[in-house]
Protein backbone atom coordinates (compact mmCIF):
# COMPACT_ATOMS: atom_id res chain seq x y z
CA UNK A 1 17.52 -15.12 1.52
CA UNK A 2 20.42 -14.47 4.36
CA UNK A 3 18.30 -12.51 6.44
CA UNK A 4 15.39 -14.94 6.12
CA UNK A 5 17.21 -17.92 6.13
CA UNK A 6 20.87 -17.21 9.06
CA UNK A 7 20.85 -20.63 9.90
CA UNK A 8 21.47 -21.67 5.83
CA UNK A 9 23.84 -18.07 5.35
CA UNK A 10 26.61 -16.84 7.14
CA UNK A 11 27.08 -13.69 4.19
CA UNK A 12 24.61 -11.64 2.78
CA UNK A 13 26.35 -9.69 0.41
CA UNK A 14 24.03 -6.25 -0.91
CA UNK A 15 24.73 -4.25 -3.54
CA UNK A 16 22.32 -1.24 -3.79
CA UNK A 17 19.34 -2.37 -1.17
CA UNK A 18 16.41 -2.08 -2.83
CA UNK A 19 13.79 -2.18 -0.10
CA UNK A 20 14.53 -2.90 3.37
CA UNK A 21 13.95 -6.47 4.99
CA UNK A 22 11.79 -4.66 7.88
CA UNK A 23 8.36 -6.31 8.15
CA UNK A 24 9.15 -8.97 4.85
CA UNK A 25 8.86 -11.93 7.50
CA UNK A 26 12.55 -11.04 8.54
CA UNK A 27 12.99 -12.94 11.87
CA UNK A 28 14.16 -11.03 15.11
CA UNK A 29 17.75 -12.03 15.55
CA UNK A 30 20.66 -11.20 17.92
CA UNK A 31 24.21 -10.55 16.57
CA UNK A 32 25.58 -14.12 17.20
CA UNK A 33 22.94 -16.00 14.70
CA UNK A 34 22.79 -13.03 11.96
CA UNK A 35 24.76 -13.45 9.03
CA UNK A 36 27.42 -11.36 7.89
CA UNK A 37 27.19 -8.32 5.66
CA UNK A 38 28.53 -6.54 3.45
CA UNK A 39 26.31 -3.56 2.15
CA UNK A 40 27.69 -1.22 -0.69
CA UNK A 41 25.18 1.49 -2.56
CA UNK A 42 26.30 4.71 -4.57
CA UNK A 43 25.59 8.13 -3.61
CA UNK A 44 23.89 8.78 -6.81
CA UNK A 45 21.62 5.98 -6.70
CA UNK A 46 18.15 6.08 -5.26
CA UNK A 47 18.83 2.47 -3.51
CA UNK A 48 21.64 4.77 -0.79
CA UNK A 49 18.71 5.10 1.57
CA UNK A 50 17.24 2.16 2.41
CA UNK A 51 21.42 0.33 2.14
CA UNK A 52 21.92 3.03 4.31
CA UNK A 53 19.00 2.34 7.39
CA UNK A 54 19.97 -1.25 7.28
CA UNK A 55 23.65 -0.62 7.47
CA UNK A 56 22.43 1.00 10.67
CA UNK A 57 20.41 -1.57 11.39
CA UNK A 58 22.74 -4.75 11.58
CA UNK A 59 25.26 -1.89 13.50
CA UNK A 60 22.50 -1.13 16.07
CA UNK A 61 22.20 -5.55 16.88
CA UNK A 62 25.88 -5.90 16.91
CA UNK A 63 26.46 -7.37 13.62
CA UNK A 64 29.69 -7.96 11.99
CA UNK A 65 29.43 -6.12 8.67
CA UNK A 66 30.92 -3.46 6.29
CA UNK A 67 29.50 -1.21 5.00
CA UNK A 68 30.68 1.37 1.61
CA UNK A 69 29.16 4.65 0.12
CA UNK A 70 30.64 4.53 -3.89
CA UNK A 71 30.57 7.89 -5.53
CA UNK A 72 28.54 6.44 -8.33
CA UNK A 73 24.86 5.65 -9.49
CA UNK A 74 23.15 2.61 -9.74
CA UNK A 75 25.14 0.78 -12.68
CA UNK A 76 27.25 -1.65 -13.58
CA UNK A 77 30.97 -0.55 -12.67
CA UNK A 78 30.18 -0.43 -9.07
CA UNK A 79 29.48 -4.38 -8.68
CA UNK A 80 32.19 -5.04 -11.34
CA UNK A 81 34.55 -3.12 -8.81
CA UNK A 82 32.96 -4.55 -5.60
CA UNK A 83 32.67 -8.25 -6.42
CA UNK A 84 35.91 -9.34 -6.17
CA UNK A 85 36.36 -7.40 -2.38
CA UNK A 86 32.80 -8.59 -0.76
CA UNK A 87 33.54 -12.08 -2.22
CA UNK A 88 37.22 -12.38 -0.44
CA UNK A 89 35.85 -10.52 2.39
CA UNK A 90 33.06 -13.11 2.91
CA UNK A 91 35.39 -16.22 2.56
CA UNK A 92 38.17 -14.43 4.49
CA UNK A 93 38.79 -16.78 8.16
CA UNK A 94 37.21 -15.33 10.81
């Protein structure tokens, strides 16, 4: 919904990207009216690639974002462990 809708999110926070936003009706934006991210996958997950590309995506326009590879697979623990982190760092002042 961030990356469709900038002008109603200033965070999109991902946890394991299941298919990239390419060609979904995703509008062409520039790094001062994209939201924020923060992208985390595992490296034992099949969703690294495609968290990966966009990571490099919203890098390649200029967008402020973080991005974190989690020795882990695709479960629970890693968004119990992230939460708390991509929440603050959303809210956090710019």
């Amino acid at each position: 919904m961030g990356v469709r809708h900038p002008e109603r999110y200033a965070n999109v926070l991902v946890f394991s990207l299941g298919v990239e936003p390419t060609g979904l009706g995703v509008p062409e934006w520039t790094a001062d009216m994209a939201p924020r991210h923060y992208l985390v996958a595992g490296t034992l997950e099949p969703f690294l690639e495609p968290t990966a590309n966009w990571a490099v995506k919203v890098d390649q326009l200029g967008v402020e974002h973080v991005y974190r590879e989690r020795v882990c697979g695709h479960d629970i623990t890693m968004g119990e462990e992230e939460f708390a982190g991509a929440i603050a760092w959303a809210f956090a002042a710019r």
